[in-house]
Protein backbone atom coordinates (compact mmCIF):
# COMPACT_ATOMS: atom_id res chain seq x y z
CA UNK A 1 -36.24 -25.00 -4.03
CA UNK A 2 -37.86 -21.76 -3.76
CA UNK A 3 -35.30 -18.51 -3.33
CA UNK A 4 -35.81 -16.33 -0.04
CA UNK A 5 -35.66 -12.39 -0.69
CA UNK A 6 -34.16 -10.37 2.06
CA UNK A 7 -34.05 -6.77 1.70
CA UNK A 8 -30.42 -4.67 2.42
CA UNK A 9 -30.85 -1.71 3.55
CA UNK A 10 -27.84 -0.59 5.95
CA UNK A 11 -27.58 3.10 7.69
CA UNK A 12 -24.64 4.58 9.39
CA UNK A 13 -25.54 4.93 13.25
CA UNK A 14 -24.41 5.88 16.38
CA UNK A 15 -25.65 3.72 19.87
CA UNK A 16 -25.20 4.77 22.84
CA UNK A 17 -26.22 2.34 25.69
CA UNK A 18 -27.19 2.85 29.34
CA UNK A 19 -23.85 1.79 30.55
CA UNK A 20 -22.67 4.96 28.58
CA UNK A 21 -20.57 2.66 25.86
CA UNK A 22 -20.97 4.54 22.54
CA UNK A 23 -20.59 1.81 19.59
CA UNK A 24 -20.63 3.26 16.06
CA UNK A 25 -21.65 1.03 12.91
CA UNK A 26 -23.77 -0.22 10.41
CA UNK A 27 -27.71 -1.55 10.66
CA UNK A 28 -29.60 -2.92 7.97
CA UNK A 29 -33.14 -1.17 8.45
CA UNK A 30 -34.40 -3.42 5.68
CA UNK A 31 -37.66 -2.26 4.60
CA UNK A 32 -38.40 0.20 6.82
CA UNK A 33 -38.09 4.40 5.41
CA UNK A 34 -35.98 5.31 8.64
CA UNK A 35 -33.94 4.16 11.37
CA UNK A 36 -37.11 5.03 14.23
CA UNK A 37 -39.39 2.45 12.31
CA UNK A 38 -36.82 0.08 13.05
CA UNK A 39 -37.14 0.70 16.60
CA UNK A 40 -40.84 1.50 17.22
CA UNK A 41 -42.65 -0.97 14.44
CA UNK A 42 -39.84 -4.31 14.50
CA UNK A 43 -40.70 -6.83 16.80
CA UNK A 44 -36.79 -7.82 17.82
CA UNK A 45 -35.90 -7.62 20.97
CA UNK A 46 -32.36 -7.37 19.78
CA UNK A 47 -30.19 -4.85 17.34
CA UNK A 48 -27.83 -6.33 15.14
CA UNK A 49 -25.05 -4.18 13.99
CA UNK A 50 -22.24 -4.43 11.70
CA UNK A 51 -18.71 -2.90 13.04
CA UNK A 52 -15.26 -2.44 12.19
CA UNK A 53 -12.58 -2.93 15.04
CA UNK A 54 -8.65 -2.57 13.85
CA UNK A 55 -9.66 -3.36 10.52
CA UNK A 56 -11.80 -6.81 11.62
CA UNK A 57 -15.58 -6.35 10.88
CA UNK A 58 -17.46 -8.21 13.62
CA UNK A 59 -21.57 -8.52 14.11
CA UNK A 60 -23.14 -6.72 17.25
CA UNK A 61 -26.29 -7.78 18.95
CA UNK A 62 -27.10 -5.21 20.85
CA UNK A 63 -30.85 -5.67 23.41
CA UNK A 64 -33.17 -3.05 22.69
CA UNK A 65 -34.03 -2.40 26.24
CA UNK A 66 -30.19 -1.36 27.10
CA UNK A 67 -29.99 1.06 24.51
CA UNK A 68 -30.46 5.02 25.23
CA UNK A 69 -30.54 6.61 21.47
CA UNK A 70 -29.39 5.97 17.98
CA UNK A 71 -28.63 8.37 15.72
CA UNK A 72 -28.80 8.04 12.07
CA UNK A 73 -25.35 9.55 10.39
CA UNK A 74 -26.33 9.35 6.78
């Protein structure tokens, strides 16, 4: 059985939606340079994003078309 490769490559970032909720976490830009490739050149509709709450990490998926910026904190 043949191994898959997936590339990890998680920033720091900041998302603030159109309802004005701010959510803070991590997102794995795999093998794209920077967090804007991500948004402009992957074909998802959604975001995924990896967040702690109280010590619990929980997965995000966040729809593209809700979200006003992210910003890169590393």
């Amino acid at each position: 059985m043949e191994k898959l490769q997936y590339e990890v490559n998680f920033k720091n970032v900041t998302v603030k939606m159109s309802d004005g909720t701010s959510i803070t976490g991590k997102v794995n830009i795999t093998s794209f340079q920077r967090l804007s490739d991500l948004f402009r050149q992957s074909r998802d509709n959604f975001l995924t994003l990896a967040v702690e709450e109280g010590g619990v990490q929980k997965v995000v998926m966040l729809n593209k078309a809700y979200i006003v910026f992210a910003e890169s904190e590393d």
